[in-house]
N, C-alpha and C. Protein backbone atom coordinates (compact mmCIF):
# COMPACT_ATOMS: atom_id res chain seq x y z
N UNK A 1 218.56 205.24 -104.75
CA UNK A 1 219.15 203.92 -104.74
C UNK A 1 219.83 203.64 -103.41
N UNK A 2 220.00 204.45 -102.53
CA UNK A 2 220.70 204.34 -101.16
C UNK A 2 220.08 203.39 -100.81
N UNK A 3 218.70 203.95 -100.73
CA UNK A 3 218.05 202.53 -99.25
C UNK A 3 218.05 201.56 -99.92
N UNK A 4 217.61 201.08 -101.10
CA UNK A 4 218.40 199.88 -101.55
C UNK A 4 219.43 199.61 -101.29
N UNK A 5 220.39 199.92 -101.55
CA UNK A 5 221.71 199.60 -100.60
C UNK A 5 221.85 199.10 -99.76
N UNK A 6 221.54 200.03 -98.66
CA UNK A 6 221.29 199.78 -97.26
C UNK A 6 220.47 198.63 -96.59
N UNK A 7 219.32 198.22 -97.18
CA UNK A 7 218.51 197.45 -97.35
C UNK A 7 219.14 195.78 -97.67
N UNK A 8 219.80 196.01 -98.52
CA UNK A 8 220.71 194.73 -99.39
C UNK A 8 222.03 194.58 -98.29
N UNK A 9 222.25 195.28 -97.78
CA UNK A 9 223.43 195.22 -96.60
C UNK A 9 222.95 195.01 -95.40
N UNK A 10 221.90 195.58 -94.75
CA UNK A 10 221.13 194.96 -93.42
C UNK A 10 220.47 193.73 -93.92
N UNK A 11 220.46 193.26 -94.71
CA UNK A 11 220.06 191.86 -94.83
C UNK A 11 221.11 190.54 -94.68
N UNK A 12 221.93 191.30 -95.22
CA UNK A 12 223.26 190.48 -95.48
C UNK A 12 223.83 190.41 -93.88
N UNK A 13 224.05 191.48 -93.54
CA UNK A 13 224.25 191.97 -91.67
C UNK A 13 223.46 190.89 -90.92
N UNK A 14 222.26 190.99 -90.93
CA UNK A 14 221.42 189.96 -90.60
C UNK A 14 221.67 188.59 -90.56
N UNK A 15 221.98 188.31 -92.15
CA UNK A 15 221.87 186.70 -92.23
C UNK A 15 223.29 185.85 -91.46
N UNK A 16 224.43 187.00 -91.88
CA UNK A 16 225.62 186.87 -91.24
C UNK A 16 225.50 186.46 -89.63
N UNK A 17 224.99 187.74 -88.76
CA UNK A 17 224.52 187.50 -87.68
C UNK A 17 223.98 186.19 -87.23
N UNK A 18 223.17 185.52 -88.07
CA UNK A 18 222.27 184.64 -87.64
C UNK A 18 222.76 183.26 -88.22
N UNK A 19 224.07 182.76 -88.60
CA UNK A 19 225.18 182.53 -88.73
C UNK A 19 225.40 181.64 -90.10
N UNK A 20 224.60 182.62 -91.15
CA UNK A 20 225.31 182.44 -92.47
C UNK A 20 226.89 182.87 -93.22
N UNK A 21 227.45 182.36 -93.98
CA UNK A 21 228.99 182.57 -93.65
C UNK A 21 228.78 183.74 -95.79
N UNK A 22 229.91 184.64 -95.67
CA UNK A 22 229.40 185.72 -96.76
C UNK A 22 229.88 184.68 -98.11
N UNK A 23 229.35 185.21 -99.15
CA UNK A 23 228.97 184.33 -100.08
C UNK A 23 229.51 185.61 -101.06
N UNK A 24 229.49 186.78 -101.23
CA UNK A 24 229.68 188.01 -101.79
C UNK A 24 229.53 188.60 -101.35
N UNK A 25 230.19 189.96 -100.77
CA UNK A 25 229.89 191.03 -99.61
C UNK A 25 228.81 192.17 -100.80
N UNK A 26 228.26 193.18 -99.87
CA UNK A 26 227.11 193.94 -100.62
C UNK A 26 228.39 194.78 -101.69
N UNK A 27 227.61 194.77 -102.61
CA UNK A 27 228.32 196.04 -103.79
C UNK A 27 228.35 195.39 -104.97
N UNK A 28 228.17 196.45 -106.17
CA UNK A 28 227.82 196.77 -107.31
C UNK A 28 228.48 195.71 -108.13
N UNK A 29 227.12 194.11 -109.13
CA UNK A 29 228.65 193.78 -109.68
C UNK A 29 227.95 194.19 -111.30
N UNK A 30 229.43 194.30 -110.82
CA UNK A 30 230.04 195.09 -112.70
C UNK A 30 229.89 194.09 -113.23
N UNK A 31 229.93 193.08 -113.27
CA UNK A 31 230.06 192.17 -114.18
C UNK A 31 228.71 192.02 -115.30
N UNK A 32 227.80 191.93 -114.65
CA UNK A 32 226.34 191.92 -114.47
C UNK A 32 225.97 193.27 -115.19
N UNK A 33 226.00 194.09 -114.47
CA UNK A 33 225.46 195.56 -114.87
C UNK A 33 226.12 196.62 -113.89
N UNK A 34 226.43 197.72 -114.11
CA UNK A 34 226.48 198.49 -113.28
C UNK A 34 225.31 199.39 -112.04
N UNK A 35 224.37 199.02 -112.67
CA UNK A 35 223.36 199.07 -111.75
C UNK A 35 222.76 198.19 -110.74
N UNK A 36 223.54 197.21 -111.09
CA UNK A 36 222.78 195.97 -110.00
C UNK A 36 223.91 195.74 -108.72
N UNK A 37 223.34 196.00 -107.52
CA UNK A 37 223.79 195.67 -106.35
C UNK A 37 223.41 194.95 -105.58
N UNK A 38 224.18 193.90 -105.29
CA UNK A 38 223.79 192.46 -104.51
C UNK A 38 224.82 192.12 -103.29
N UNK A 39 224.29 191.20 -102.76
CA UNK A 39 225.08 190.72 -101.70
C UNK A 39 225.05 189.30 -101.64
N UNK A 40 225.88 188.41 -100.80
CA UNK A 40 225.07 187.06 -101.18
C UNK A 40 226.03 186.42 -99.91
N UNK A 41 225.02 185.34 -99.18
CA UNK A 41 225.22 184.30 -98.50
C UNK A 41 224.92 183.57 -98.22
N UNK A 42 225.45 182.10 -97.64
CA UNK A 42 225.53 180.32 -97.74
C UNK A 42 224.94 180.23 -96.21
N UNK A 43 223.62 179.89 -96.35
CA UNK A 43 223.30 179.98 -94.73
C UNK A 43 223.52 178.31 -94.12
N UNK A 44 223.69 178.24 -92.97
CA UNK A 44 224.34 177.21 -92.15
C UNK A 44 223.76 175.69 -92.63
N UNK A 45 222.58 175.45 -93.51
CA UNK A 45 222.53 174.24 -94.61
C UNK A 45 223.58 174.32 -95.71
N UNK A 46 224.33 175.05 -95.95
CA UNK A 46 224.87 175.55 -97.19
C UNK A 46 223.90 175.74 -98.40
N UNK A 47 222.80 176.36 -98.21
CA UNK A 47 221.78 177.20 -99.31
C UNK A 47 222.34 178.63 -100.05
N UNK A 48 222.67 178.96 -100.96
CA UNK A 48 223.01 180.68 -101.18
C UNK A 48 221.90 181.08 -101.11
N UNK A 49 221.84 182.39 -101.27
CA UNK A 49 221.10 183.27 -100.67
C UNK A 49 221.72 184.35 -101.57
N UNK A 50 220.68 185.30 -102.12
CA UNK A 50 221.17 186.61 -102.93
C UNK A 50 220.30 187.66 -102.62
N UNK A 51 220.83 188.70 -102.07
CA UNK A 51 219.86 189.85 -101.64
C UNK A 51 220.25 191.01 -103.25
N UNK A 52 219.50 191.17 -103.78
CA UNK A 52 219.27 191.71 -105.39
C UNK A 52 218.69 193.48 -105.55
N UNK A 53 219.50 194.18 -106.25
CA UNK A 53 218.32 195.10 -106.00
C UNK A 53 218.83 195.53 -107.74
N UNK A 54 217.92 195.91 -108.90
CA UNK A 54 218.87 195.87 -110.37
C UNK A 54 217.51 197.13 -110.51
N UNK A 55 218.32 198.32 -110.33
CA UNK A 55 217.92 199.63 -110.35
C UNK A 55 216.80 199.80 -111.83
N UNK A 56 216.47 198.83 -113.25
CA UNK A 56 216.31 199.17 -114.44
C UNK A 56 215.01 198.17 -114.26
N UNK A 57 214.56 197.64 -112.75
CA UNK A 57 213.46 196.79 -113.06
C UNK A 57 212.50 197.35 -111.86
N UNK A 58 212.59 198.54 -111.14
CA UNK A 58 211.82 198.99 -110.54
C UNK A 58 211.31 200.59 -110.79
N UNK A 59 210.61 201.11 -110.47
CA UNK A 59 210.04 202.54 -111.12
C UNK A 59 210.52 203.48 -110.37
N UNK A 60 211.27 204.33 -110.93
CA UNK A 60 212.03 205.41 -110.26
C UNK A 60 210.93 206.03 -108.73
């Protein structure tokens, strides 16, 4: 599950960079599941944007 992680955070790194403003920083929401780690940001149209990764819908 790392490079997911990592993956969901260089994206977010990215969009930030390229001057979307953060919307949810990367990490686990509990709310949701404990397996699902997201990130999320409002890029300079104000669009959100959700980088998703929910560990129980991909094959180990």
């Amino acid at each position: 599950m790392r490079k997911w992680r990592s993956s969901k955070s260089a994206a977010f790194d990215a969009a930030r960079a390229a001057g979307a403003s953060d919307n949810g920083a990367p990490g686990a929401r509990l709310h949701y599941d404990p397996r699902d780690y997201a990130a999320g940001v409002l890029d300079p149209d104000g669009y959100s944007l959700e980088f998703v990764y929910k560990s129980w819908q991909h094959a180990p």
